[in-house]
N, C-alpha and C. Protein backbone atom coordinates (compact mmCIF):
# COMPACT_ATOMS: atom_id res chain seq x y z
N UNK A 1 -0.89 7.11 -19.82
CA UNK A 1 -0.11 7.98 -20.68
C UNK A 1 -0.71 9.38 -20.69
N UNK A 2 0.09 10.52 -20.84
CA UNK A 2 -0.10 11.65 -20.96
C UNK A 2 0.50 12.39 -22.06
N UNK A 3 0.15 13.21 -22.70
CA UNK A 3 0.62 13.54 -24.27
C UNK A 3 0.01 14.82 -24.30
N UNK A 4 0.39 15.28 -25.01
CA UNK A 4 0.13 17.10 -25.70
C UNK A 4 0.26 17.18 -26.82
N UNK A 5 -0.16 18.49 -27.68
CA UNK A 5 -0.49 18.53 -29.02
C UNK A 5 0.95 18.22 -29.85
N UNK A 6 2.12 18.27 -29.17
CA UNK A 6 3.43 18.21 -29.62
C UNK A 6 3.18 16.12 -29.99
N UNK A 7 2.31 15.57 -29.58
CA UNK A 7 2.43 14.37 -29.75
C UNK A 7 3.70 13.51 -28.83
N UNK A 8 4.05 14.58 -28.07
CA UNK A 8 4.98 13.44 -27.32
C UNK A 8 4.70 13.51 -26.04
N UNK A 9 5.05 12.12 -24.88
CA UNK A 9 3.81 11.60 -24.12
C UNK A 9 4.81 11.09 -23.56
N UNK A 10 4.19 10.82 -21.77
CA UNK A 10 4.98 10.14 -20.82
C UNK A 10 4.02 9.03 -20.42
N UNK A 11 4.79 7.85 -20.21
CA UNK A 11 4.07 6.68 -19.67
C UNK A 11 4.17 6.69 -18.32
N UNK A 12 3.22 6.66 -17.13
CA UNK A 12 3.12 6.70 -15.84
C UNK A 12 2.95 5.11 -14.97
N UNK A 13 3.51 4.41 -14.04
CA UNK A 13 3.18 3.93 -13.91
C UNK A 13 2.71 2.60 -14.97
N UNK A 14 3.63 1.73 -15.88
CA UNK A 14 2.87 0.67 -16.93
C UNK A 14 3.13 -0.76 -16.04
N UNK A 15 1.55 -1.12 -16.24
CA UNK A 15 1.16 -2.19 -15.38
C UNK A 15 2.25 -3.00 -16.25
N UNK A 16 1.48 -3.93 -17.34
CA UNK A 16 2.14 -4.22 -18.35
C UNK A 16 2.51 -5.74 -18.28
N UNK A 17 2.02 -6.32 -17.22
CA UNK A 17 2.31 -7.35 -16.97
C UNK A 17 2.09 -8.32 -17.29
N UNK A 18 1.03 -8.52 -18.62
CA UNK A 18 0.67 -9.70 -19.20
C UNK A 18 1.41 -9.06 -20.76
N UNK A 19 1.31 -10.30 -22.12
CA UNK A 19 1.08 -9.98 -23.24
C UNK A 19 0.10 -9.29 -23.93
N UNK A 20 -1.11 -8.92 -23.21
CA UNK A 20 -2.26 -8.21 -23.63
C UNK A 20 -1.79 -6.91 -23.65
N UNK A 21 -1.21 -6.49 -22.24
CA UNK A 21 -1.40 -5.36 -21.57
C UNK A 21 -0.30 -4.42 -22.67
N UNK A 22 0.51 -5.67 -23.31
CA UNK A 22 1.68 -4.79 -23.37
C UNK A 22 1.17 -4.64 -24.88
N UNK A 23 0.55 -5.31 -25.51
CA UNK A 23 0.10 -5.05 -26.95
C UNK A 23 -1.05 -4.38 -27.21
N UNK A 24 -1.59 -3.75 -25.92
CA UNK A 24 -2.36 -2.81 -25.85
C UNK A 24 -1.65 -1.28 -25.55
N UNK A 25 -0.76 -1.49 -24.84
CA UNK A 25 -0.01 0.09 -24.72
C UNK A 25 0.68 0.70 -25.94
N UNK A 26 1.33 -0.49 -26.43
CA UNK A 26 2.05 -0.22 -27.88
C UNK A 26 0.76 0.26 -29.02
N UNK A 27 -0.43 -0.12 -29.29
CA UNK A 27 -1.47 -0.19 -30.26
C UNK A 27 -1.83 1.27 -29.76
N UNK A 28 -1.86 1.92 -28.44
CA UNK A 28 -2.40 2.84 -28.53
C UNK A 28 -1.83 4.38 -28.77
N UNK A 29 -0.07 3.74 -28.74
CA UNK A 29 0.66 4.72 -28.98
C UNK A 29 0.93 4.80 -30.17
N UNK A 30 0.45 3.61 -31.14
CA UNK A 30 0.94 3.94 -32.25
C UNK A 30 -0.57 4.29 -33.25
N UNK A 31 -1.30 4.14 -32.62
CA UNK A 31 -3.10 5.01 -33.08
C UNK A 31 -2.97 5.86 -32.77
N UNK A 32 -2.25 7.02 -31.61
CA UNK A 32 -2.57 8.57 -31.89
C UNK A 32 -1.10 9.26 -32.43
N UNK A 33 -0.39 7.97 -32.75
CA UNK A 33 0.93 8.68 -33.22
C UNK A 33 1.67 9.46 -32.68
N UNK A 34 2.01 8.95 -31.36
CA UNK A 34 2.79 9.41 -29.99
C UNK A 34 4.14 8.72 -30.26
N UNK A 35 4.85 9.93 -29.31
CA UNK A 35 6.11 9.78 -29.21
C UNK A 35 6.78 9.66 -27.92
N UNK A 36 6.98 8.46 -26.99
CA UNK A 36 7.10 8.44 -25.96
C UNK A 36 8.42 8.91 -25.21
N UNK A 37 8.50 9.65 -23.99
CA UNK A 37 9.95 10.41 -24.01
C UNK A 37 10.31 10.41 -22.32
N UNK A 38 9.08 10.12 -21.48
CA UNK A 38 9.65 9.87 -20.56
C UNK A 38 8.74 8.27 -19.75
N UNK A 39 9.60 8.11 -18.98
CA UNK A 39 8.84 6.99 -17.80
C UNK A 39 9.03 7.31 -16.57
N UNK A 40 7.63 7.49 -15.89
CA UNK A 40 7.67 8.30 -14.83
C UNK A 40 7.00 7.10 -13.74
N UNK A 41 7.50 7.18 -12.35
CA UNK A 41 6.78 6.13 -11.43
C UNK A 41 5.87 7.31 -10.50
N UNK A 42 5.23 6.70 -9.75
CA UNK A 42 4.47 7.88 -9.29
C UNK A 42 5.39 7.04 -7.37
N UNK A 43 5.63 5.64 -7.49
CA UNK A 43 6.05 5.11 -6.59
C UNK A 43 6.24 3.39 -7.21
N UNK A 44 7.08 2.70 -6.32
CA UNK A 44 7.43 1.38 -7.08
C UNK A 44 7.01 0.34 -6.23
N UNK A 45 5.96 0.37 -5.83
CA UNK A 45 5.24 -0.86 -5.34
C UNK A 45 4.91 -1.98 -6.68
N UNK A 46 4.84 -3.06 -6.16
CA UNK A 46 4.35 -4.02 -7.34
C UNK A 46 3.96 -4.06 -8.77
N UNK A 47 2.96 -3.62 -8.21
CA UNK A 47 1.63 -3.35 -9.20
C UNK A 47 1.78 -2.44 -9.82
N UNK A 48 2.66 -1.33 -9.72
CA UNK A 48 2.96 0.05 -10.81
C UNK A 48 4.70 -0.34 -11.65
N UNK A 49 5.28 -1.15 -11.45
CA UNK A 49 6.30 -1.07 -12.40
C UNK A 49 6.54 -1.88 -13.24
N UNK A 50 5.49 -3.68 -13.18
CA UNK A 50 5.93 -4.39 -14.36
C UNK A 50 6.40 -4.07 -15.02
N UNK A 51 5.97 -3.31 -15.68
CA UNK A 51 6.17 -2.39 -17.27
C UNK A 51 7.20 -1.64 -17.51
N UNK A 52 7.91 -1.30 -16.68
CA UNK A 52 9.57 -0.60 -16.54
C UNK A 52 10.54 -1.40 -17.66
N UNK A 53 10.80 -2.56 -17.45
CA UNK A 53 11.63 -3.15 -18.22
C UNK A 53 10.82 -3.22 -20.14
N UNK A 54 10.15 -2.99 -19.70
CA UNK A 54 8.74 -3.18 -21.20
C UNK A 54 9.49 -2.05 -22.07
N UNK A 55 8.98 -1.08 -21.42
CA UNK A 55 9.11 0.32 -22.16
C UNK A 55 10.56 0.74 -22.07
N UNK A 56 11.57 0.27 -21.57
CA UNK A 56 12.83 0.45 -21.55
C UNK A 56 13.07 -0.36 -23.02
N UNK A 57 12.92 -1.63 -22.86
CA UNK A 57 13.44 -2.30 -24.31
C UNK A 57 12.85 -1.92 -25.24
N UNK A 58 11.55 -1.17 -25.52
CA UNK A 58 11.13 -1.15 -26.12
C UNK A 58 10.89 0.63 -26.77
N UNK A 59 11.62 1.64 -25.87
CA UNK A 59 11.20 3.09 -26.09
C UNK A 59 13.17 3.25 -25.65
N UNK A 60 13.43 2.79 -24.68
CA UNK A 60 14.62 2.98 -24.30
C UNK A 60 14.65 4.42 -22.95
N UNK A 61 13.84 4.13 -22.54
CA UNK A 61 13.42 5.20 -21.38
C UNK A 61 13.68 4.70 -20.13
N UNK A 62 14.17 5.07 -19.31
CA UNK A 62 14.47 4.78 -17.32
C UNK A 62 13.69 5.07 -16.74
N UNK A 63 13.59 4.75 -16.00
CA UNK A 63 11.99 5.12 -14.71
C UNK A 63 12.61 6.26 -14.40
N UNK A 64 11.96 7.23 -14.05
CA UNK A 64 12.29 9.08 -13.13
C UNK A 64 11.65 8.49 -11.58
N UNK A 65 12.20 8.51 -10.73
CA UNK A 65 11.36 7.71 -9.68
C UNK A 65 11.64 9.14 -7.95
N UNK A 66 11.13 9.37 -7.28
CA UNK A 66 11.53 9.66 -6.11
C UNK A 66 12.79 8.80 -5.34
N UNK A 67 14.23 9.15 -4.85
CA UNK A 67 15.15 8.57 -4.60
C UNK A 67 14.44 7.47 -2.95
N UNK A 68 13.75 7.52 -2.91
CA UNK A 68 13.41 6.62 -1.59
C UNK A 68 12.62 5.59 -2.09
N UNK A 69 12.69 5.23 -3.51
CA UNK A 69 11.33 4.35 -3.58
C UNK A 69 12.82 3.32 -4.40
N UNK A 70 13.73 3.70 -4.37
CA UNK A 70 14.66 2.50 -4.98
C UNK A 70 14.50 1.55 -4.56
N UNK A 71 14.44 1.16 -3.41
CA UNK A 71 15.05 -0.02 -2.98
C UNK A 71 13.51 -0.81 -2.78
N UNK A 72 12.71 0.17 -2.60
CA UNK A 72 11.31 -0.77 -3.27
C UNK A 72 10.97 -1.44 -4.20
N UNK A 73 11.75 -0.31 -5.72
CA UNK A 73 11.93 -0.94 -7.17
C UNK A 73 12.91 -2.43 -6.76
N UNK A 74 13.99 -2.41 -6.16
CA UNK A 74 14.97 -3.46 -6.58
C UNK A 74 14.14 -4.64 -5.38
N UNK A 75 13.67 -4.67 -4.53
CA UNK A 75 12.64 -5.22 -3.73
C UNK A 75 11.08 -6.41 -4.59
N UNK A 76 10.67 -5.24 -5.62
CA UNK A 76 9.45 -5.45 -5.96
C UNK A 76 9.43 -7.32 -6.70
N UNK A 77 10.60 -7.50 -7.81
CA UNK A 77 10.32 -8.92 -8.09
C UNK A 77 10.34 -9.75 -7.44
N UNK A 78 10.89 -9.58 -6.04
CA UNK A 78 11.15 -11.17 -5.00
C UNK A 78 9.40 -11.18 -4.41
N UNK A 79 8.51 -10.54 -4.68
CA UNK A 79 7.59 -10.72 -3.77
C UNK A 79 6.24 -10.38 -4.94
N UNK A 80 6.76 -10.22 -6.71
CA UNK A 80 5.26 -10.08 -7.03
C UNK A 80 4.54 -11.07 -7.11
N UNK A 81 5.04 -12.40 -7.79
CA UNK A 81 4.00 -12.82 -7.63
C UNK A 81 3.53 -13.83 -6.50
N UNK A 82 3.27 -13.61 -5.45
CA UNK A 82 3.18 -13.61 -4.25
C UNK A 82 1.12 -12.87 -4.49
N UNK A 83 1.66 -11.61 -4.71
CA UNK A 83 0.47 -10.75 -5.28
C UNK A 83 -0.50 -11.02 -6.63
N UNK A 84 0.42 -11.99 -7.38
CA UNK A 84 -0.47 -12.35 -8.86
C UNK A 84 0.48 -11.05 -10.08
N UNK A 85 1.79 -10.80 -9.58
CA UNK A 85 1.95 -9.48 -10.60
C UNK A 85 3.66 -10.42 -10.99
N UNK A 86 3.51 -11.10 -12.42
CA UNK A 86 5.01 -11.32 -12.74
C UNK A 86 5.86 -9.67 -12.92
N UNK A 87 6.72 -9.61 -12.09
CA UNK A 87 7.70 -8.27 -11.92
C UNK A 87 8.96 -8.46 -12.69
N UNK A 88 9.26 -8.23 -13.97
CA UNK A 88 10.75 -8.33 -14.34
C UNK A 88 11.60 -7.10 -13.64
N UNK A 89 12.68 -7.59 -13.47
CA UNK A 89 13.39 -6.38 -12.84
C UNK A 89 13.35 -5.30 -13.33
N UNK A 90 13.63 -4.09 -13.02
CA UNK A 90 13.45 -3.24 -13.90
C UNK A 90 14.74 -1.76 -13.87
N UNK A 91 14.90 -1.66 -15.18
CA UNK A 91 16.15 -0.77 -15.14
C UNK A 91 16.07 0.00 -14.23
N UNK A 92 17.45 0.64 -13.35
CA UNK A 92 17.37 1.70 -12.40
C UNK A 92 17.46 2.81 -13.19
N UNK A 93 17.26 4.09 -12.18
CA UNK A 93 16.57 5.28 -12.79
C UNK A 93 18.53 6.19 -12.59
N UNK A 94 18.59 7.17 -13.50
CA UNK A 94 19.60 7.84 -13.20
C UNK A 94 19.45 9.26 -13.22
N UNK A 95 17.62 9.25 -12.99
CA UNK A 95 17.27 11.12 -12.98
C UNK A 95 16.44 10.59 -11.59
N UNK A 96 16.34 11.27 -10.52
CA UNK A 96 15.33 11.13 -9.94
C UNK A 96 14.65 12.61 -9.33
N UNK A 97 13.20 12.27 -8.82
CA UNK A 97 12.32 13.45 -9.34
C UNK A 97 12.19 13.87 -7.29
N UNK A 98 12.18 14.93 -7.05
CA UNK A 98 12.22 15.53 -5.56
C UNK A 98 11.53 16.83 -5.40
N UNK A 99 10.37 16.60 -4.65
CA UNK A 99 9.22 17.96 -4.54
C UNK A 99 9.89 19.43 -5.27
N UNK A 100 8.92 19.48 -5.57
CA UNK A 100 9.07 20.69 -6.30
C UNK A 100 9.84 20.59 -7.58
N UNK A 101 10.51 19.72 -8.36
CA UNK A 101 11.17 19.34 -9.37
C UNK A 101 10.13 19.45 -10.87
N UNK A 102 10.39 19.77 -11.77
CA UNK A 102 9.35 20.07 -13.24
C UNK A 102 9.79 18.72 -13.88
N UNK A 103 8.79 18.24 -14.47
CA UNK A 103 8.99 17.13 -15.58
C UNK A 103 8.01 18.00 -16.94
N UNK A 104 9.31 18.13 -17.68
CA UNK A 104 8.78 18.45 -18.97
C UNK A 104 8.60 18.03 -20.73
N UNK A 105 7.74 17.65 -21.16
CA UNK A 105 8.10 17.22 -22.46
C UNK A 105 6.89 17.74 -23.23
N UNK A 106 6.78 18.06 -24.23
CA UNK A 106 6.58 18.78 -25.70
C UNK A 106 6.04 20.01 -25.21
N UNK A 107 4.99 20.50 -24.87
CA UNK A 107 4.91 22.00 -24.30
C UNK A 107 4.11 21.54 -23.05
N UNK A 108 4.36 20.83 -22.02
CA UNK A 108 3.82 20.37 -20.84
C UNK A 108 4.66 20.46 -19.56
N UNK A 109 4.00 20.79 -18.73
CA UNK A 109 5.11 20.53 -17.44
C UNK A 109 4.43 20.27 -16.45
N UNK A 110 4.60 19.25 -15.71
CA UNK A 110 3.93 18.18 -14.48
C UNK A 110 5.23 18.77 -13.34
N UNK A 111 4.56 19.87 -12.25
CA UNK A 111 5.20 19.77 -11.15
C UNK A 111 5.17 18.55 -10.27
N UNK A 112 6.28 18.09 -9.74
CA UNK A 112 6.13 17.50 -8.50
C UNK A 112 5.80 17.45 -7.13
N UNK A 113 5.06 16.93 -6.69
CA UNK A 113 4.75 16.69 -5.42
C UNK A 113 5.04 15.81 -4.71
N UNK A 114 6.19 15.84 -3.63
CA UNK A 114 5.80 14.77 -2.78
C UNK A 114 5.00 14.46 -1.67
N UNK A 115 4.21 13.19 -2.05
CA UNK A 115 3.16 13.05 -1.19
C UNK A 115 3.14 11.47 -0.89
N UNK A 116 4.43 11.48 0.50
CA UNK A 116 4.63 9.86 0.79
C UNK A 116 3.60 10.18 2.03
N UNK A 117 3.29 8.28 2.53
CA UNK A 117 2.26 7.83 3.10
C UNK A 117 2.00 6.04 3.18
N UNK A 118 0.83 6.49 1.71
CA UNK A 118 0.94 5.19 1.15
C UNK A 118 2.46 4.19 1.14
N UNK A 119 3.67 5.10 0.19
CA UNK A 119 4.77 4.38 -0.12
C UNK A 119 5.87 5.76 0.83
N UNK A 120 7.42 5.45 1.14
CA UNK A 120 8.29 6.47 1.64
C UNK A 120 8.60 7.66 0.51
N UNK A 121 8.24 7.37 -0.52
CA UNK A 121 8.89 8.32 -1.64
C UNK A 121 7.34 8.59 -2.69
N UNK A 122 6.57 8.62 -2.47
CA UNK A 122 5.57 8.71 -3.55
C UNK A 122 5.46 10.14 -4.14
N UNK A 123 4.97 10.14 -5.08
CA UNK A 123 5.15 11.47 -5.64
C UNK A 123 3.84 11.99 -6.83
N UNK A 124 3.35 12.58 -6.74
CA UNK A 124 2.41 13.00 -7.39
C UNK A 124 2.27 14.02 -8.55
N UNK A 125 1.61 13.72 -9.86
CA UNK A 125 2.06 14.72 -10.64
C UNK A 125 1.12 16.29 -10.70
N UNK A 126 1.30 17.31 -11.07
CA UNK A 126 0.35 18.10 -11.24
C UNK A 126 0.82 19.25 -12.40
N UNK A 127 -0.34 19.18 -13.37
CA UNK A 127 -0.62 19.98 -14.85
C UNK A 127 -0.98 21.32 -13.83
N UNK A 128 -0.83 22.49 -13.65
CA UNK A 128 -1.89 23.65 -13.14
C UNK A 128 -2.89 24.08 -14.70
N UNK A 129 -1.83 23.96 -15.83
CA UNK A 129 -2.68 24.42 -16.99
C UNK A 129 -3.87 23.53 -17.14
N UNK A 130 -4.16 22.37 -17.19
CA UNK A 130 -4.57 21.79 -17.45
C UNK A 130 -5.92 21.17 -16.03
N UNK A 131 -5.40 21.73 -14.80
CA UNK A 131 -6.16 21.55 -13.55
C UNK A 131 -6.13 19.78 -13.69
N UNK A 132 -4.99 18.86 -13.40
CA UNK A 132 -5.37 17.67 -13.62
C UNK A 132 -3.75 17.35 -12.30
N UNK A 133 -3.96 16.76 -11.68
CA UNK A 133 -2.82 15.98 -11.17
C UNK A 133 -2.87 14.07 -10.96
N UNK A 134 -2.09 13.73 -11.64
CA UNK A 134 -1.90 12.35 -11.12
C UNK A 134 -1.27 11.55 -9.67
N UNK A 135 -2.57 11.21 -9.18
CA UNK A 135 -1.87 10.67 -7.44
C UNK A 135 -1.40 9.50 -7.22
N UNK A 136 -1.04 8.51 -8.17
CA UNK A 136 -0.82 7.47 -8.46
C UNK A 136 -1.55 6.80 -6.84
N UNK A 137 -1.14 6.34 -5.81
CA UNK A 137 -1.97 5.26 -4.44
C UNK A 137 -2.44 6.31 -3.33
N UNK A 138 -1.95 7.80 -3.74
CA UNK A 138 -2.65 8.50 -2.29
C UNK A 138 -3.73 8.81 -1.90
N UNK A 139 -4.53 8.92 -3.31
CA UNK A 139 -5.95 9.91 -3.16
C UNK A 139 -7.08 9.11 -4.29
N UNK A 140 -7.91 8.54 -3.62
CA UNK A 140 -8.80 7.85 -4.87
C UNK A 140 -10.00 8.44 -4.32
N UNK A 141 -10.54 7.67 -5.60
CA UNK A 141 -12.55 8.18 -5.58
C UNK A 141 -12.78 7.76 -4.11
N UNK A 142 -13.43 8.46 -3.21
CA UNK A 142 -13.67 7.65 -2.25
C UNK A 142 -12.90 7.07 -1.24
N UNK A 143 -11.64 7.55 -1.88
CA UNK A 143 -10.77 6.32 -0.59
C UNK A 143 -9.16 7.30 -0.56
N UNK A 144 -8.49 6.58 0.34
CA UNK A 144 -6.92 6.62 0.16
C UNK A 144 -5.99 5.74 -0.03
N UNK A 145 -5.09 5.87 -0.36
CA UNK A 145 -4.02 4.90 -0.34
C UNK A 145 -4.14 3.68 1.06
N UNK A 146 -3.49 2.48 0.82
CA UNK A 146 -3.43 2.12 2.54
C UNK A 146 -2.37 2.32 2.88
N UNK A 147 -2.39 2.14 4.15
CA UNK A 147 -1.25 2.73 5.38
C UNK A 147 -0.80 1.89 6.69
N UNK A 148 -1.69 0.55 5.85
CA UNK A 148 -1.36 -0.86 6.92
C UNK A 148 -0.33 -1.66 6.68
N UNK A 149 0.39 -1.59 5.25
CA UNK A 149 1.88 -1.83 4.39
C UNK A 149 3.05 -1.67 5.13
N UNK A 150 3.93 -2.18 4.76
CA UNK A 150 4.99 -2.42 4.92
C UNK A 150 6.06 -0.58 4.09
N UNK A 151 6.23 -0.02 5.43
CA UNK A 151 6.67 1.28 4.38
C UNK A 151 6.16 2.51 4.36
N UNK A 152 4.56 2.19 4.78
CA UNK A 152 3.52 2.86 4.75
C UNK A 152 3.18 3.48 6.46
N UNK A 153 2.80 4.75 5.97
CA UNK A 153 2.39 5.23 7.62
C UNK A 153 1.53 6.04 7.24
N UNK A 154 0.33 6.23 8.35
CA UNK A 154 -0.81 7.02 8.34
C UNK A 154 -0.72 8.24 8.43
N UNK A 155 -0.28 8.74 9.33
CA UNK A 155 0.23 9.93 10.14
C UNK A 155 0.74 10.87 9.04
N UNK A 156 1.99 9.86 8.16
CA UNK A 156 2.48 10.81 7.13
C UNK A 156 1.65 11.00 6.05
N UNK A 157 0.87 10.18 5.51
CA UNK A 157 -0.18 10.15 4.25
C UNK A 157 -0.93 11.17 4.25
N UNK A 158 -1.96 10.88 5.73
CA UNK A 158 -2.67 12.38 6.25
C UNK A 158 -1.95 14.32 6.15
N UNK A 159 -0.31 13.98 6.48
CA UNK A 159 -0.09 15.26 5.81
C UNK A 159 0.11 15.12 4.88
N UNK A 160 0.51 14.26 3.88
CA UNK A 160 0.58 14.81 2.27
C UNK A 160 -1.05 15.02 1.70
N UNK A 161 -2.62 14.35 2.44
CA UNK A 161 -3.38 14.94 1.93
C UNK A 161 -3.54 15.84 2.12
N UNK A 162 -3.46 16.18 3.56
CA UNK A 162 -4.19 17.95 4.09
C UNK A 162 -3.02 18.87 3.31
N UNK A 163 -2.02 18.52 3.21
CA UNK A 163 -1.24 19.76 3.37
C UNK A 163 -0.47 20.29 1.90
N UNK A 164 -0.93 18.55 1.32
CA UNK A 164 -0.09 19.16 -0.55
C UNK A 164 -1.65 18.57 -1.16
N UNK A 165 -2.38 17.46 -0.98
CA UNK A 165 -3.38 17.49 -2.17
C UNK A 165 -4.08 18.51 -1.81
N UNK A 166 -4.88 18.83 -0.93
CA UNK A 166 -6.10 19.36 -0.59
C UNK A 166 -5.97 20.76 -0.31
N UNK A 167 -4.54 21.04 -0.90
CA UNK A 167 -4.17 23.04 -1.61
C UNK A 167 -4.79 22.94 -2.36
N UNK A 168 -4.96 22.05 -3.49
CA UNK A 168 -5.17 22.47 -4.99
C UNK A 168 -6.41 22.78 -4.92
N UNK A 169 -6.96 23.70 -6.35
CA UNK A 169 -8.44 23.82 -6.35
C UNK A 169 -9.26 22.90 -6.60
N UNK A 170 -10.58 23.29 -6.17
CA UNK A 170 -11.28 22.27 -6.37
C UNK A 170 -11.93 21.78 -7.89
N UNK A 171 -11.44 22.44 -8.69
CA UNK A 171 -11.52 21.95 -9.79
C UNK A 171 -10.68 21.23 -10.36
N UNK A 172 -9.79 20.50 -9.71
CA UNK A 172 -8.52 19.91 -10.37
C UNK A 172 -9.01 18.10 -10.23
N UNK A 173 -8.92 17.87 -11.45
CA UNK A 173 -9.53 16.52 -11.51
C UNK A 173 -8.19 15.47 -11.06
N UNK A 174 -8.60 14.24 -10.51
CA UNK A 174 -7.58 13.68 -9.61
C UNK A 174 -7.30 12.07 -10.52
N UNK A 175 -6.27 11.73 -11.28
CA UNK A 175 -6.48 10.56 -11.71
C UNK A 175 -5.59 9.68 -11.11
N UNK A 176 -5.76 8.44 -10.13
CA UNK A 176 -5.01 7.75 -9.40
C UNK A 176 -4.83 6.45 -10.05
N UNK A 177 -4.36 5.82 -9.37
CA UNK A 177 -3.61 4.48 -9.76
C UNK A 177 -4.56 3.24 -9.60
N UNK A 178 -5.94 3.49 -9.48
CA UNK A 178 -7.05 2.72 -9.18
C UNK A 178 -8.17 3.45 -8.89
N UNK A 179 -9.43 2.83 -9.70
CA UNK A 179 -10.21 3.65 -9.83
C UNK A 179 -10.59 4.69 -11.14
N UNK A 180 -12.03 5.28 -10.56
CA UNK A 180 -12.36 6.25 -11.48
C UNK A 180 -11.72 7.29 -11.54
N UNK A 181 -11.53 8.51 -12.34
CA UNK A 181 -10.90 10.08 -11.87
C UNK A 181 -12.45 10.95 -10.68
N UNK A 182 -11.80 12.02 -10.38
CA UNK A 182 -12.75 12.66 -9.19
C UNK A 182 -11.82 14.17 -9.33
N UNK A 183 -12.59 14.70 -8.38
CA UNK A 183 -11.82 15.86 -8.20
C UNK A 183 -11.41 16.52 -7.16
N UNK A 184 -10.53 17.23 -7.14
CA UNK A 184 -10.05 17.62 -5.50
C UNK A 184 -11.61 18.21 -4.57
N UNK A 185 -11.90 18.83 -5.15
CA UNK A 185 -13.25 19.57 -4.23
C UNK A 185 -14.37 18.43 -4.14
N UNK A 186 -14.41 16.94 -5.08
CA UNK A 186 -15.47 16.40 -4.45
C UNK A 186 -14.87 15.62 -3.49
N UNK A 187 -13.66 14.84 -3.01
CA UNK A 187 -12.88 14.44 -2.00
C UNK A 187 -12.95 15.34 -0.90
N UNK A 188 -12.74 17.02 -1.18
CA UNK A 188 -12.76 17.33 0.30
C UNK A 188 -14.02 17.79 1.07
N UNK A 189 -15.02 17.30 0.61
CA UNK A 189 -16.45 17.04 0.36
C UNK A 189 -17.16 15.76 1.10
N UNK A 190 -16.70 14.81 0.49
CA UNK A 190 -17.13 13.58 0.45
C UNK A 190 -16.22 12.58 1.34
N UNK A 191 -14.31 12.35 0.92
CA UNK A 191 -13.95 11.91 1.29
C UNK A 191 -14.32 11.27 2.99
N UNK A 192 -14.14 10.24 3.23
CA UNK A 192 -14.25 9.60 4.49
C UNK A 192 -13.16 9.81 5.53
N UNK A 193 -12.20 9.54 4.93
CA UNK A 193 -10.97 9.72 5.36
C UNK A 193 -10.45 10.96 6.02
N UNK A 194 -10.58 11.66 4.82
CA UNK A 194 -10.41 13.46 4.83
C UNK A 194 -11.30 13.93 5.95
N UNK A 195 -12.41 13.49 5.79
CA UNK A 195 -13.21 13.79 7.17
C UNK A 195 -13.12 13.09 8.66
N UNK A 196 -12.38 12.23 8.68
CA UNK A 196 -12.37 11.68 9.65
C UNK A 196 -10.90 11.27 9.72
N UNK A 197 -10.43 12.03 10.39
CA UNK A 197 -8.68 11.98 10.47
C UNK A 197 -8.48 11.60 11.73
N UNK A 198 -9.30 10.57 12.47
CA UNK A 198 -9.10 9.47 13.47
C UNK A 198 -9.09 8.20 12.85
N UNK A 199 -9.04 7.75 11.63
CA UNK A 199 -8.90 7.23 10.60
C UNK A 199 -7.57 7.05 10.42
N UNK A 200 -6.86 7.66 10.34
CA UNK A 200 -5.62 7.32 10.14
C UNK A 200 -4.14 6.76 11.70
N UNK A 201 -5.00 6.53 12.74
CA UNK A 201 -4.23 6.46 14.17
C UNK A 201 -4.48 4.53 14.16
């Protein structure tokens, strides 16, 4: 979740897939006294949308999704738990979000990025005020998305890092869909990947 002093907040990505998970998202929105207003996917692989149908019945919100990751969403329950992830279907989206597109709510605005690879439609968020972007599977501590998937290609991942993450400054802290947060400048530093772009062939 992401929120601003306006108290109203977008849910990214809700795992959500047990009874814990989901009486933990609710407890925490209702301890800082948030007002939830959008549901945003960063991409609809498995493991990021349980929670779609959650926060729909329960906030009345649609996923905002990149238009190429549909048929992944309507895809995802025949095969979660396969993975260990019960997937209820999950409402389709009737806004969808395309590079360069603003998502805005209380005095916040998360440009879009698309940065497919990992998934055909993935999309990444980015605060500039705030120096923070969310990469939901492209860019982790240490690592990248994989690109051995079904959907997934190397070739393209590698340009959404070089060419849309690894603009930003290096002070822009990176929070992904697994893992710790990091920051763009210690990835283009450290990263393995990033450094070794025979890595991705």
């Amino acid at each position: 979740m992401v929120a601003d002093e306006t108290k109203e907040c977008v849910i990214i990505d809700p795992g959500c897939c047990t009874d814990k998970e989901r009486s933990e998202l609710l407890a925490t929105i209702n301890a800082f006294g948030l007002k939830p207003v959008k549901l945003l996917n960063t991409h609809c692989h498995v493991d990021h949308i349980p929670g779609n149908k959650f926060v729909f019945d329960t906030y009345g919100l649609l996923p905002e999704i990149h238009p190429e990751e549909l048929e992944i969403m309507r895809g995802a329950p025949r095969y979660g738990d396969f993975f260990g992830f019960h997937c209820d279907v999950s409402p389709e989206p009737k806004v969808y979000l395309n590079d360069g597109d603003e998502v805005k709510f209380g005095k916040s605005v998360f440009k879009v990025m698309l940065t497919p690879g990992h998934s055909p439609g993935s999309i990444s968020f980015y605060n500039a005020e705030s120096k923070a972007v969310i990469s939901g599977d492209v860019l982790f501590y240490g690592s990248v998305g994989r690109f051995d998937i079904p959907g997934a290609n190397g070739k393209v991942l590698l340009d959404s890092l070089l060419n849309k993450m690894m603009t930003l400054p290096d002070d822009v802290k990176v929070y992904s869909g697994h893992g710790p947060e990091t920051t763009i400048g210690h990835e283009r530093k450290t990263n393995p990947f990033i450094n070794d772009v025979a890595s991705f062939r």
